[in-house]
N, C-alpha and C. Protein backbone atom coordinates (compact mmCIF):
# COMPACT_ATOMS: atom_id res chain seq x y z
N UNK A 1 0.19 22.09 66.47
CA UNK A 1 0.51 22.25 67.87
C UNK A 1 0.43 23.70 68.32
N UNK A 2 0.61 24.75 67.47
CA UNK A 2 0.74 26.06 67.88
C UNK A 2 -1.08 26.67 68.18
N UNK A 3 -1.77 26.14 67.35
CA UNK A 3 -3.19 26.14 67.74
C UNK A 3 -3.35 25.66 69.67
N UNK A 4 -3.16 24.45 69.64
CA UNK A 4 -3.13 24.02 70.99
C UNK A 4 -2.73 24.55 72.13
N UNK A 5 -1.36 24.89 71.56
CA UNK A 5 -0.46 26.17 72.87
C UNK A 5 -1.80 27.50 73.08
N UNK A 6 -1.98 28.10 71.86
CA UNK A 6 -2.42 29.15 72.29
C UNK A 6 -4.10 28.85 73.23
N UNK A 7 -4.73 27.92 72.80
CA UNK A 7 -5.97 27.57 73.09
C UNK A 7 -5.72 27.75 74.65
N UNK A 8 -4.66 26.21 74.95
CA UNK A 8 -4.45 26.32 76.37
C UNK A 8 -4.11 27.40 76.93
N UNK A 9 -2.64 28.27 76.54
CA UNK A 9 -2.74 29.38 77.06
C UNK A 9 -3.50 30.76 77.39
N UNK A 10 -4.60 30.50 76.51
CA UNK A 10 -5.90 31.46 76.30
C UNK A 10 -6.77 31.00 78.02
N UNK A 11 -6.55 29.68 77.54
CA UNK A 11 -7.39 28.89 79.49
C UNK A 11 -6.77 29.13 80.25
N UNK A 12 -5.93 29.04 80.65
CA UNK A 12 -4.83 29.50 81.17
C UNK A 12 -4.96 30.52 81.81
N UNK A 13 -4.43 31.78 80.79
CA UNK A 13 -5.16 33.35 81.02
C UNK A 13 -6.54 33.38 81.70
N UNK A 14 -7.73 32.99 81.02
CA UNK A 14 -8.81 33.09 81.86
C UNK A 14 -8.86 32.61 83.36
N UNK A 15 -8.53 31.77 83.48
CA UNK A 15 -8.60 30.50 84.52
C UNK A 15 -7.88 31.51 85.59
N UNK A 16 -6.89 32.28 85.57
CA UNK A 16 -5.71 33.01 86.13
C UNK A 16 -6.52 34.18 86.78
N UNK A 17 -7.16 35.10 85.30
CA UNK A 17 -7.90 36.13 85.26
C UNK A 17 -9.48 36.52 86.61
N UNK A 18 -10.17 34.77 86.55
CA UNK A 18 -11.03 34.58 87.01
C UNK A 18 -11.03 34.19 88.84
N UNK A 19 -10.30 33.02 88.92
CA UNK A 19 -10.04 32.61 90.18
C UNK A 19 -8.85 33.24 90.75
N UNK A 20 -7.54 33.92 90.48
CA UNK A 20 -6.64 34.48 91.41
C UNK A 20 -6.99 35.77 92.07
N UNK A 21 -8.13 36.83 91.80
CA UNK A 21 -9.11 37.60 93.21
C UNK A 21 -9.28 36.99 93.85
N UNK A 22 -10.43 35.43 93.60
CA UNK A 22 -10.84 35.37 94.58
C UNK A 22 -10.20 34.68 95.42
N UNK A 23 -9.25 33.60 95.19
CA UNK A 23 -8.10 32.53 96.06
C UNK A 23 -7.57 33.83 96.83
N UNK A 24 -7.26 35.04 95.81
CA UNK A 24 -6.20 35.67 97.14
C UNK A 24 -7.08 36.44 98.21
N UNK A 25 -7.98 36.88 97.79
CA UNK A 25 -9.49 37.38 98.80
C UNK A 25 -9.70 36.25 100.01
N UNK A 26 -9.43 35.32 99.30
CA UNK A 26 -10.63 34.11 100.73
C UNK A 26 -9.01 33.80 101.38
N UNK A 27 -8.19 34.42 100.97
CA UNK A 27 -6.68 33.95 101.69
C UNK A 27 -6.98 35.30 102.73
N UNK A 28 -7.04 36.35 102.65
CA UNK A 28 -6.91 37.99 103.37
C UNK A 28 -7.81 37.31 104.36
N UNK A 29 -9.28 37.46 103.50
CA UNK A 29 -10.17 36.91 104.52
C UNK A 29 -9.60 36.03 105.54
N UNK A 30 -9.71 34.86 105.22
CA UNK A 30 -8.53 33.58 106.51
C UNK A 30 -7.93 34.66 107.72
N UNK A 31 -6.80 35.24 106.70
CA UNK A 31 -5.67 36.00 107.61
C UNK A 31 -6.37 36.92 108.75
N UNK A 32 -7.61 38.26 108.33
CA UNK A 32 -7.76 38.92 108.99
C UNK A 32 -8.95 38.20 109.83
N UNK A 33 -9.74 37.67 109.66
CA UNK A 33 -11.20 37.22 110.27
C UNK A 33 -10.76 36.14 111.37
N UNK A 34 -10.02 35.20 110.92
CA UNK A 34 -10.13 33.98 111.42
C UNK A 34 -8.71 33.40 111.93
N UNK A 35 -7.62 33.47 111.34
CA UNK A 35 -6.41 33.44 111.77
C UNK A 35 -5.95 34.02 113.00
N UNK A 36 -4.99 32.69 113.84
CA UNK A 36 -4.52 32.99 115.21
C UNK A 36 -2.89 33.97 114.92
N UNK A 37 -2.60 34.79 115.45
CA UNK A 37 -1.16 34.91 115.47
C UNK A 37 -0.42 34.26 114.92
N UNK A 38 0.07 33.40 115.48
CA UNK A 38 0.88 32.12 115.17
C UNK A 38 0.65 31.00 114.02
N UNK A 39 -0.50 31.22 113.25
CA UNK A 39 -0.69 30.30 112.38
C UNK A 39 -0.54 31.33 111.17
N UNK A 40 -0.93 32.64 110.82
CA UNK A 40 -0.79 33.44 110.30
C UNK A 40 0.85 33.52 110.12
N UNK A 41 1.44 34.38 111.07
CA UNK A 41 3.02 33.79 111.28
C UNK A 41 3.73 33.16 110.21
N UNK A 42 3.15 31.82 111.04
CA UNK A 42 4.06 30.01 110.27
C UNK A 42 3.49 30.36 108.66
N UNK A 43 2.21 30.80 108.06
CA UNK A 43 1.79 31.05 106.63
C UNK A 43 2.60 32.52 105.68
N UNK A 44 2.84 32.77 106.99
CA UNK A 44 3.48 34.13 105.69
C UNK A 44 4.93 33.47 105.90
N UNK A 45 5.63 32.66 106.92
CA UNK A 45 7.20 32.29 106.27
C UNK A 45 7.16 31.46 105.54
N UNK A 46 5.76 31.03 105.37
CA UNK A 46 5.90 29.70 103.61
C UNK A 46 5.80 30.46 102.64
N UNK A 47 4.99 31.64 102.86
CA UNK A 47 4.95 32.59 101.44
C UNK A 47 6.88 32.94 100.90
N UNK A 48 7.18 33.55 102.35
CA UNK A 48 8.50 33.92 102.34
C UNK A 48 9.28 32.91 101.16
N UNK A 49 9.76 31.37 102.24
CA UNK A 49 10.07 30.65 101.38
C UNK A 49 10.20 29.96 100.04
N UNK A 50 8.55 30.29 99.66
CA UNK A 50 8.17 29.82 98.61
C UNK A 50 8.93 31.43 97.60
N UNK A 51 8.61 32.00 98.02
CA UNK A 51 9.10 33.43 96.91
C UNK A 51 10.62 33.61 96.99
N UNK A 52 11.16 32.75 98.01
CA UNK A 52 12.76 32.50 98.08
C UNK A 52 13.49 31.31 96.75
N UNK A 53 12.27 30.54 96.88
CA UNK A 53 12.96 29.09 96.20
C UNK A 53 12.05 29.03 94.65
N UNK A 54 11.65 29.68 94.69
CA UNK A 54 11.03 30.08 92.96
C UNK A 54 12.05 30.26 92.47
N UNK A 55 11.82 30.04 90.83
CA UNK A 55 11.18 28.81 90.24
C UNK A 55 11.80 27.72 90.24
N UNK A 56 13.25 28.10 90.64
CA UNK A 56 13.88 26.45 90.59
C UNK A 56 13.44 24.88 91.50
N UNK A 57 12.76 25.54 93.23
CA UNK A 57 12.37 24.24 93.45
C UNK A 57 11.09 24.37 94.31
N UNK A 58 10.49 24.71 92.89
CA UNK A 58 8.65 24.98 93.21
C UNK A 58 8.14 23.51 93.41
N UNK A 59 7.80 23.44 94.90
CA UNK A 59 6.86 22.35 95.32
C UNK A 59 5.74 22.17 94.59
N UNK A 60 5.27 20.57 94.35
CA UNK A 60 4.10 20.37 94.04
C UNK A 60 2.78 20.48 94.68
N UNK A 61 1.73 20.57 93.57
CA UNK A 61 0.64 20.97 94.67
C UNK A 61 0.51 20.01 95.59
N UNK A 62 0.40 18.75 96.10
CA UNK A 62 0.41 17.77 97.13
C UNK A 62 1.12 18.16 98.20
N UNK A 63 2.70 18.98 98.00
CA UNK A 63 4.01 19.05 98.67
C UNK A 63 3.31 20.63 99.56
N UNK A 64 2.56 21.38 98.46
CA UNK A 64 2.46 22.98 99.04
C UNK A 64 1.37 22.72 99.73
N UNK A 65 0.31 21.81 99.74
CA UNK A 65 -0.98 21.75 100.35
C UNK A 65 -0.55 21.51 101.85
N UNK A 66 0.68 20.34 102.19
CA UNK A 66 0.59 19.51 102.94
C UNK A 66 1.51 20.77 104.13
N UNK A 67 2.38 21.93 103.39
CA UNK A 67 2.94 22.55 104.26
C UNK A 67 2.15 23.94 104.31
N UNK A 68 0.73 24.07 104.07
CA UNK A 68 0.23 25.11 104.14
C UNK A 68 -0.43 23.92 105.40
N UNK A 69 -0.82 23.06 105.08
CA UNK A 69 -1.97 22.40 106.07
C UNK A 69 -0.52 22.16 107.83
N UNK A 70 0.64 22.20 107.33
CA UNK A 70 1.56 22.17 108.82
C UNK A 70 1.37 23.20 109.17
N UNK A 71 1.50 24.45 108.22
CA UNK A 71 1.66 25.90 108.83
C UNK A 71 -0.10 25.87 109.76
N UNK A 72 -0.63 25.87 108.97
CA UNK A 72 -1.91 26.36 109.80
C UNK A 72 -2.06 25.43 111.12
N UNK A 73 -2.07 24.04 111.19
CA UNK A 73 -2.02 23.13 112.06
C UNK A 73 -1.14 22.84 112.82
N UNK A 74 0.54 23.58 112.86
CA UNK A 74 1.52 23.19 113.45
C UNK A 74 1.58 22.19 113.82
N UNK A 75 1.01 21.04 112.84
CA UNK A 75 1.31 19.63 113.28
C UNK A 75 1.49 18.85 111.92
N UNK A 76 1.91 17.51 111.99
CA UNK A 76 1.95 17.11 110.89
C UNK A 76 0.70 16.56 110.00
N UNK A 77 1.05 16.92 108.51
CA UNK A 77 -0.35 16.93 108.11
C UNK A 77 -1.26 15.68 107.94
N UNK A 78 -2.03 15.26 109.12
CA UNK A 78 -2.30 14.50 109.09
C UNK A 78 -3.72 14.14 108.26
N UNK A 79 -4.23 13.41 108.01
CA UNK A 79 -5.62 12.38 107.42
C UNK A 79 -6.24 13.83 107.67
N UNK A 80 -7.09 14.00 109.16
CA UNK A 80 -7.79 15.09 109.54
C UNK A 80 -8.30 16.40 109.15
N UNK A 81 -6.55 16.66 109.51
CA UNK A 81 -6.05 18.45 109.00
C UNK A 81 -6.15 18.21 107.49
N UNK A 82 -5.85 17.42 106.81
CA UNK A 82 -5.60 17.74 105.18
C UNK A 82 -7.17 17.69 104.93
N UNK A 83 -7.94 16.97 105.74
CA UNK A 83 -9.50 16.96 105.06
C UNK A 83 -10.30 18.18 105.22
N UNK A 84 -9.90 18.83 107.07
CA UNK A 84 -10.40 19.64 107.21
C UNK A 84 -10.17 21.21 106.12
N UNK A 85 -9.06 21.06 106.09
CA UNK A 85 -8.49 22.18 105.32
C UNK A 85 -8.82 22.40 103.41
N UNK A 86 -9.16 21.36 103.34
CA UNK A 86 -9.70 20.87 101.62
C UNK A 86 -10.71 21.18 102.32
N UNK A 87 -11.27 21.38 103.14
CA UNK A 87 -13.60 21.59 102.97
C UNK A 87 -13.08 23.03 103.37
N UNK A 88 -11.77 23.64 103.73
CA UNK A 88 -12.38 25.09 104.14
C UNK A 88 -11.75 26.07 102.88
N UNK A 89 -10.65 25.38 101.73
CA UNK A 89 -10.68 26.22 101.00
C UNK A 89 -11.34 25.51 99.64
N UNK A 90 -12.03 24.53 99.50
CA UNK A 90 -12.77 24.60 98.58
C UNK A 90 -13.82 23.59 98.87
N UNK A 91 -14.66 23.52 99.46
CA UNK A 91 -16.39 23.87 100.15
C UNK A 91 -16.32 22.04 99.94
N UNK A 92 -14.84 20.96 99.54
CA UNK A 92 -15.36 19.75 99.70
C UNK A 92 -13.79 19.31 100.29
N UNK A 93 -14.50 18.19 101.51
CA UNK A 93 -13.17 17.40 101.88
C UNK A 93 -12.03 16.63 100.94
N UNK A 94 -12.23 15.81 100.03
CA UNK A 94 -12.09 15.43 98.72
C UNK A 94 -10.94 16.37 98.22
N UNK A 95 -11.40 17.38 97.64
CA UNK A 95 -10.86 18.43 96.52
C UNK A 95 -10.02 19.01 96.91
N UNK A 96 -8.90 18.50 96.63
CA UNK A 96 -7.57 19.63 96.98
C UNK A 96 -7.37 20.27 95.66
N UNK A 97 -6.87 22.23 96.21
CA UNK A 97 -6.77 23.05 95.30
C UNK A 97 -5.70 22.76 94.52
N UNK A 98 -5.55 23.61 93.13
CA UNK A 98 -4.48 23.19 92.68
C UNK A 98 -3.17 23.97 93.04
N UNK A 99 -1.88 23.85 92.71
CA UNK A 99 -1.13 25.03 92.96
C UNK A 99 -0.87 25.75 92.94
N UNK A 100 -1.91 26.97 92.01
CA UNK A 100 -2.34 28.29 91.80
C UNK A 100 -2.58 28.33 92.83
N UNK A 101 -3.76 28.30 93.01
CA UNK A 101 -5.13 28.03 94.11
C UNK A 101 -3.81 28.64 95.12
N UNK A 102 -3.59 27.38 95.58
CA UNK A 102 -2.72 27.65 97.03
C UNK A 102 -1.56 28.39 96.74
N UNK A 103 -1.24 29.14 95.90
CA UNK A 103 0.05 30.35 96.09
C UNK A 103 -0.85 31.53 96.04
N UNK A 104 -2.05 31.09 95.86
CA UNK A 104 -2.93 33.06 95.35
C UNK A 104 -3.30 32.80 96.92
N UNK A 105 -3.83 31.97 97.28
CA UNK A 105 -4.52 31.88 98.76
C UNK A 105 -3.10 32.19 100.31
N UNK A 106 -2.24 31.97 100.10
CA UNK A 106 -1.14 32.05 100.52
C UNK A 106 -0.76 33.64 100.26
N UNK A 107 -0.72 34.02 99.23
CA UNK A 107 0.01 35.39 98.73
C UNK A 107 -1.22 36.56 99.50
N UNK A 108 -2.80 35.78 99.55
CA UNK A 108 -3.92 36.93 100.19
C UNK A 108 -3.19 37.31 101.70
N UNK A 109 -2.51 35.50 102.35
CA UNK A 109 -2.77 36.09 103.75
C UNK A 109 -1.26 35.81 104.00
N UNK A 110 -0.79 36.25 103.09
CA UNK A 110 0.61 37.10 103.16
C UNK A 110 0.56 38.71 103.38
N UNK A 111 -0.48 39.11 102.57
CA UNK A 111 -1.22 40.77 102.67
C UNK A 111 -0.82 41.32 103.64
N UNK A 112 -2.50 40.14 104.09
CA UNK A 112 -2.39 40.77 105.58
C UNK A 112 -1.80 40.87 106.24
N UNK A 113 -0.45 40.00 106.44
CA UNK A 113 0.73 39.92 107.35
C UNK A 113 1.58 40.98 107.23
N UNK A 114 1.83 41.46 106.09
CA UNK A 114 2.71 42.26 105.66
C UNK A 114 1.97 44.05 105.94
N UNK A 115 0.51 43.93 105.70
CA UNK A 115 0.02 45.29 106.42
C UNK A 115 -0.39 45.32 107.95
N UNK A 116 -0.31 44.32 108.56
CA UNK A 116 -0.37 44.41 110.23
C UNK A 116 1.17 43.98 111.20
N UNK A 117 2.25 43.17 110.51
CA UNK A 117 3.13 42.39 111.56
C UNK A 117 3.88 43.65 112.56
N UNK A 118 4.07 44.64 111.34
CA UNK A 118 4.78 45.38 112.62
C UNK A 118 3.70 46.36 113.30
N UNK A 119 3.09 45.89 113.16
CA UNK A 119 2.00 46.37 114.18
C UNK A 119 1.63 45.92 115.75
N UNK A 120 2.08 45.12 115.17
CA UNK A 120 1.75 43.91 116.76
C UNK A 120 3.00 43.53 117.65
């Protein structure tokens, strides 16, 4: 079993190493390019929250998708918004990220919030 731990944790590491630039990049991106005020906003107080309620009551990825997809949509996450939002952070309606994915993508356009809010 100690073979196994490390294997996985070796994937793990890579997997971490490889995709958390770019999830938190295409998150900045979102924030500065394309993000309204207010949806930006509602996404950095889930970051908030989420970095409040770590690790004891870390949402699942289904649970974090569905309140990243309220924050951005200020509506409930419906059929639509959850499809639209699966084709815009990973290029298929289908494929929801996992819960890395969406805390690195979250934590990018937290960034930005945190180097512009009192700006505005």
């Amino acid at each position: 079993m100690n073979m196994v731990v490390e294997r996985l944790r070796a994937s793990k590491q890579k997997i971490d190493e490889e995709q958390r630039p770019e999830w938190i990049e295409d998150g900045r991106k979102w924030a500065a390019e394309t993000a309204e005020y207010d949806e930006l906003k509602r996404v950095a107080e889930l970051a908030e929250r989420l970095d409040a309620e770590q690790p004891t009551a870390r949402p699942d990825a289904g649970a974090l998708f569905r309140a990243l997809c309220e924050a951005i949509y200020q509506e409930d996450a419906d059929s639509y918004s959850q499809e639209e939002l699966a084709e815009q952070l990973t290029g298929d309606a289908r494929r929801w990220p996992s819960h890395d994915q969406l805390c690195w993508y979250i934590e990018g356009a937290q960034q930005v919030w945190d180097e512009v809010s009192d700006k505005i």
